[in-house]
C-alpha atoms as a PDB file:
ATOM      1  CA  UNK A   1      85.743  76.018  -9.389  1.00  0.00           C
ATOM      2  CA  UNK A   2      89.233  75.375  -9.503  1.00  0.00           C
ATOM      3  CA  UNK A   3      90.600  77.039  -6.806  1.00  0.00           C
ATOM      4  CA  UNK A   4      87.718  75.743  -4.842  1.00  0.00           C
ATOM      5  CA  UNK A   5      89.077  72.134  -5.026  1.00  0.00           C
ATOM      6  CA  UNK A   6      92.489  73.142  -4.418  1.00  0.00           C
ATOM      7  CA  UNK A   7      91.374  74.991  -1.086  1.00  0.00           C
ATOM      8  CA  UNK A   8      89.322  71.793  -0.379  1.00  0.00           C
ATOM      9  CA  UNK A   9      92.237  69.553  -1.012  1.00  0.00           C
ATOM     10  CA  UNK A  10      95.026  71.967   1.339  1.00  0.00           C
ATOM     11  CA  UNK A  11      92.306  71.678   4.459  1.00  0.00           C
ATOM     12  CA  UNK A  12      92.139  67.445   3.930  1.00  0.00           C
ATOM     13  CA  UNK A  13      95.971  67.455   4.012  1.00  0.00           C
ATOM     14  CA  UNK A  14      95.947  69.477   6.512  1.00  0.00           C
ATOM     15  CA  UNK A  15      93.634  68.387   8.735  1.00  0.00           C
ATOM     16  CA  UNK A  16      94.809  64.336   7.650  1.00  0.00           C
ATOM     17  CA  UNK A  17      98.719  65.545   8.877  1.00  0.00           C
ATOM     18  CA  UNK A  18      97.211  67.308  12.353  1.00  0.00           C
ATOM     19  CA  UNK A  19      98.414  64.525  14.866  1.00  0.00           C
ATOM     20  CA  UNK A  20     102.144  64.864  14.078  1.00  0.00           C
ATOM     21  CA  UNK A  21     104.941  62.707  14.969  1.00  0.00           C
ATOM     22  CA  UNK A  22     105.756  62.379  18.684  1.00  0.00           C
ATOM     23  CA  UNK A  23     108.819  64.710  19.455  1.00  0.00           C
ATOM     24  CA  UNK A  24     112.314  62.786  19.568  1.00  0.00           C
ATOM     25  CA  UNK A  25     112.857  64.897  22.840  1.00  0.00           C
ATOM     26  CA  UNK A  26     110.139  63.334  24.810  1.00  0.00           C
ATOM     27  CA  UNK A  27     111.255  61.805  27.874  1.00  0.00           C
ATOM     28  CA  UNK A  28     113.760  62.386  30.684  1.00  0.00           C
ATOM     29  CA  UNK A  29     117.299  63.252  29.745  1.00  0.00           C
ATOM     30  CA  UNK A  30     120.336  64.199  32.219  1.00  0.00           C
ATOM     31  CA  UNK A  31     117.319  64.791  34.812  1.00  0.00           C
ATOM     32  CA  UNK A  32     115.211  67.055  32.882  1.00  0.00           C
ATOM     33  CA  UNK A  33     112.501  67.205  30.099  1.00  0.00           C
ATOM     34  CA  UNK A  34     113.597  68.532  27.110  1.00  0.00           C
ATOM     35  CA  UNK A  35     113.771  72.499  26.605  1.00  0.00           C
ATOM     36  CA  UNK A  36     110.740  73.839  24.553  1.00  0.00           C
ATOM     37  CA  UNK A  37     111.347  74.437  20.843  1.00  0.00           C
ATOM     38  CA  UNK A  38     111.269  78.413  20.262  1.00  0.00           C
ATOM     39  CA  UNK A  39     107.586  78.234  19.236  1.00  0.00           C
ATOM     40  CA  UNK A  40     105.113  79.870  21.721  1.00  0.00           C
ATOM     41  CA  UNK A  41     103.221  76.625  22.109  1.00  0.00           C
ATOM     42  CA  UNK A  42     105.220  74.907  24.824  1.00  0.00           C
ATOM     43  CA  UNK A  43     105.116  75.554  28.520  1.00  0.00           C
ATOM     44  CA  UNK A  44     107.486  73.949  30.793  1.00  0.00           C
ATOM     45  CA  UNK A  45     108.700  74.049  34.144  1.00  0.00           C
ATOM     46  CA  UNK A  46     112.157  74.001  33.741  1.00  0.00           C
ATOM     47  CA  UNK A  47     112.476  76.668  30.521  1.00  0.00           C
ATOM     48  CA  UNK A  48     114.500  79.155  30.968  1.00  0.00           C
ATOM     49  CA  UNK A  49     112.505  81.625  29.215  1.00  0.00           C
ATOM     50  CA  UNK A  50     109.802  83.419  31.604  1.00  0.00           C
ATOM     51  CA  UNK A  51     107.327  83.188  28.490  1.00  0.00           C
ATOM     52  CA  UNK A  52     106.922  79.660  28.685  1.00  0.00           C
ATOM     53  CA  UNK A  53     107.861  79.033  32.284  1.00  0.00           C
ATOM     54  CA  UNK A  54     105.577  77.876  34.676  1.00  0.00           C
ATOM     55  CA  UNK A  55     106.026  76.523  38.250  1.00  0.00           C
ATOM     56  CA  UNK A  56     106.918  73.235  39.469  1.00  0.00           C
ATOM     57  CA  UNK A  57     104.280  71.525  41.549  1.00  0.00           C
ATOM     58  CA  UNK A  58     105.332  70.701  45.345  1.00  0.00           C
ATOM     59  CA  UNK A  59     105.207  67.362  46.577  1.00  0.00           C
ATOM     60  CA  UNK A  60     101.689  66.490  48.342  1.00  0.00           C
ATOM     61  CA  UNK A  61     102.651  63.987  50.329  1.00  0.00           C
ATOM     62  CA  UNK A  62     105.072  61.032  49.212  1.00  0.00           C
ATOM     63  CA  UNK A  63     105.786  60.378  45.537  1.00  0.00           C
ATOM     64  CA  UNK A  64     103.875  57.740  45.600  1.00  0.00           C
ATOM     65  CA  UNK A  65     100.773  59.701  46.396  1.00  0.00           C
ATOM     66  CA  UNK A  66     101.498  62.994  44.372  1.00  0.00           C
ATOM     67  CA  UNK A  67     101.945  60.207  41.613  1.00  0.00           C
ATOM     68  CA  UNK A  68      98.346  58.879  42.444  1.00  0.00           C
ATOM     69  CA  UNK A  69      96.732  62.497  42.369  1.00  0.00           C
ATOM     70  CA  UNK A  70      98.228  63.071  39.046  1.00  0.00           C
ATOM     71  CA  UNK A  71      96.917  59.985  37.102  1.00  0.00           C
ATOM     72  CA  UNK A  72      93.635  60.856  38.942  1.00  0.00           C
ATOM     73  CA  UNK A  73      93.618  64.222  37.200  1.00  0.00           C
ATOM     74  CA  UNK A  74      94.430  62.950  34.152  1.00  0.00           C
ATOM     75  CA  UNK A  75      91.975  59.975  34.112  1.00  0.00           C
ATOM     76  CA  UNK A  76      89.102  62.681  34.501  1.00  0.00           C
ATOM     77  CA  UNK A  77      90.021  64.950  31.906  1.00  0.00           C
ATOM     78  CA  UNK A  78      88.706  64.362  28.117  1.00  0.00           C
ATOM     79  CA  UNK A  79      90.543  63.394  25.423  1.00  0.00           C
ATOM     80  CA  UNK A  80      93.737  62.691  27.078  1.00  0.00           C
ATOM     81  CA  UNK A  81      95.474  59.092  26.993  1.00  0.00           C
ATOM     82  CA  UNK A  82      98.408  58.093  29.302  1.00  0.00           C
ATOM     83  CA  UNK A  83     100.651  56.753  26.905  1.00  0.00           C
ATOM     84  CA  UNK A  84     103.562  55.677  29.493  1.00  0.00           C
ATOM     85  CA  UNK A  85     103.740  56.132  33.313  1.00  0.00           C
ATOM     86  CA  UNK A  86     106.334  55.179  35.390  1.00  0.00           C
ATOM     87  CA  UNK A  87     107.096  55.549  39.231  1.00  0.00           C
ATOM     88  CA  UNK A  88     108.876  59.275  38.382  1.00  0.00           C
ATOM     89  CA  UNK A  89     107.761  59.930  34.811  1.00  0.00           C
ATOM     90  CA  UNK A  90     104.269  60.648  33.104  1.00  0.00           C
ATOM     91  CA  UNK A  91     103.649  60.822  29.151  1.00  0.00           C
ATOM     92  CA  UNK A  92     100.054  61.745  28.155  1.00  0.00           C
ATOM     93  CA  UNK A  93      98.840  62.714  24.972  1.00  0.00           C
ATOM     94  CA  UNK A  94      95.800  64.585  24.395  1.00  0.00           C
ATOM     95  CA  UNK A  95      94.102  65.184  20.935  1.00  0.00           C
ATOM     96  CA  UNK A  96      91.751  68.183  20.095  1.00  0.00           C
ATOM     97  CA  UNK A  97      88.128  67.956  19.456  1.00  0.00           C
ATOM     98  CA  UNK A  98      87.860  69.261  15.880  1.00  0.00           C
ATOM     99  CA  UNK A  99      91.057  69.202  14.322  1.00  0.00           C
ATOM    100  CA  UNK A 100      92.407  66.479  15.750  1.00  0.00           C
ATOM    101  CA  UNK A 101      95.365  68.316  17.175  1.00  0.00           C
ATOM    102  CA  UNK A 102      97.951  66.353  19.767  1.00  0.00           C
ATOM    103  CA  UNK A 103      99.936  67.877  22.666  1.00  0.00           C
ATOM    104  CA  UNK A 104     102.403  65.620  24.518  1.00  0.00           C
ATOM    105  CA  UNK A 105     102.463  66.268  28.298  1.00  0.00           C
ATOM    106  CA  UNK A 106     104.727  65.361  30.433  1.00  0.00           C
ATOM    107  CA  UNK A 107     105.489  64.664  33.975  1.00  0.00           C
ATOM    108  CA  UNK A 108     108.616  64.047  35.858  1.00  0.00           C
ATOM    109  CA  UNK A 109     108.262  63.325  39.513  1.00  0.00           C
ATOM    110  CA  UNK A 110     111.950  64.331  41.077  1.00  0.00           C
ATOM    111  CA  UNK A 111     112.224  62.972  44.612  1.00  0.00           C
ATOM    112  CA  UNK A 112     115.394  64.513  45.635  1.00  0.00           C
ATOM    113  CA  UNK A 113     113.848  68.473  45.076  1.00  0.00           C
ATOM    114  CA  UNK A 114     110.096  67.292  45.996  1.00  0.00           C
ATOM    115  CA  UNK A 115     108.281  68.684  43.186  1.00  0.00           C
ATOM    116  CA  UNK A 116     106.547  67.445  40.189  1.00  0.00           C
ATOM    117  CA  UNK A 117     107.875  68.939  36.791  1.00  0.00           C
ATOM    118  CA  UNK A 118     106.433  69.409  33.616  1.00  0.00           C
ATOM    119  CA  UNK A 119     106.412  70.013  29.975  1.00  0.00           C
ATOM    120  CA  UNK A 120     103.411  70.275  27.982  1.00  0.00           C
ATOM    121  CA  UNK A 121     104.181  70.889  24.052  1.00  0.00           C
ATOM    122  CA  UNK A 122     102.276  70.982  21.135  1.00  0.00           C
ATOM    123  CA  UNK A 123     103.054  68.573  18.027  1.00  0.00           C
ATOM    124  CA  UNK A 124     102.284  70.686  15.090  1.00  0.00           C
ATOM    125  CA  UNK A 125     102.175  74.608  14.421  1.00  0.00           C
ATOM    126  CA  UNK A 126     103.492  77.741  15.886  1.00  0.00           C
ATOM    127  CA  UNK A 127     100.823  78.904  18.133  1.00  0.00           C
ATOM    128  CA  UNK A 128      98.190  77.421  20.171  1.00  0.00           C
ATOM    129  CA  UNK A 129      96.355  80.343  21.117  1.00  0.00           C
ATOM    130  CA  UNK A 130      97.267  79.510  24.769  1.00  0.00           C
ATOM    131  CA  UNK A 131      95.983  75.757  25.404  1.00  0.00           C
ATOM    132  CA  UNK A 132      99.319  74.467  26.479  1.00  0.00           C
ATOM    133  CA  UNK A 133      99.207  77.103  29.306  1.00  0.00           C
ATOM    134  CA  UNK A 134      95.383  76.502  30.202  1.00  0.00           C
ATOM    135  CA  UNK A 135      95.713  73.107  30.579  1.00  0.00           C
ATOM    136  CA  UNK A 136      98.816  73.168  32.672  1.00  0.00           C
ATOM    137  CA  UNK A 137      97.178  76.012  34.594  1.00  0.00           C
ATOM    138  CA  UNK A 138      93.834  73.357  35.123  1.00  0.00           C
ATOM    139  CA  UNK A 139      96.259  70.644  36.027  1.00  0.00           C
ATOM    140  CA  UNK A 140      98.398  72.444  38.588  1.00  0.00           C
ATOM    141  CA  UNK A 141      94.744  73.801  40.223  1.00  0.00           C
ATOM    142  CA  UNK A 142      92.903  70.276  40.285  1.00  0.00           C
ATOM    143  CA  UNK A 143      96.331  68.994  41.532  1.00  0.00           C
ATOM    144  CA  UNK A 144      96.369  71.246  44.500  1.00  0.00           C
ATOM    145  CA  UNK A 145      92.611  71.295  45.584  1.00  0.00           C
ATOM    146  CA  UNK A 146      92.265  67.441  45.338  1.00  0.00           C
END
């Protein structure tokens, strides 16, 4: 019985401490979003490591309107709340259904090179099983077919 309330006790913590702090690295530094830690559970668009590289999205139209598609995406999708968004930078955060898990995406609109970057990282944990990679992957389709 014991060990049974012990078990009980490591899920609650566990599940309690889920959400995380937001990463100190969030933001725009130098011109760029912070590198990924070396955890598989980060995707970015300007790693340098192919496994968690992904492409930049191109401009679709001005800033102003590749801006506008972007928080329309984001709006839509469940579970996600824009926590800051500024002409050239977007910070959402998006929480899991069941644990309660929270990524931190981010955006970063660079005029000068016409693309959208982005970083999409979880808080917690080593792997995620792929969702940082799906979601961008979602993202960078709804962003081109809208």
């Amino acid at each position: 019985m014991q060990k049974g309330w012990a078990g009980a006790l490591a899920v609650t913590l566990i599940m309690l401490g889920c959400s995380g702090k937001p990463s100190a690295n969030l933001g725009v530094r130098e011109g760029r979003l912070a590198p990924c830690p070396d955890s598989p559970n980060c995707v970015s668009t300007q790693d340098s490591d192919a496994s968690r590289r992904m492409e930049a999205l191109p401009f679709l139209g001005t800033l102003r309107e590749s801006r506008k598609r972007i928080l329309g995406i984001l709006q839509g999708m469940e579970r996600a709340e824009i926590v800051k968004a500024t002409d050239t930078y977007i910070h959402v955060r998006f929480t899991s259904r069941v644990f309660r898990f929270v990524d931190d995406v981010e955006f970063r609109l660079d005029e000068t090179a016409r693309v959208v970057h982005f970083r999409s990282a979880s808080r917690v944990g080593y792997y995620d099983f792929g969702v940082n990679r799906r979601r961008m992957g979602e993202i960078a389709e709804g962003y081109r077919k809208r």
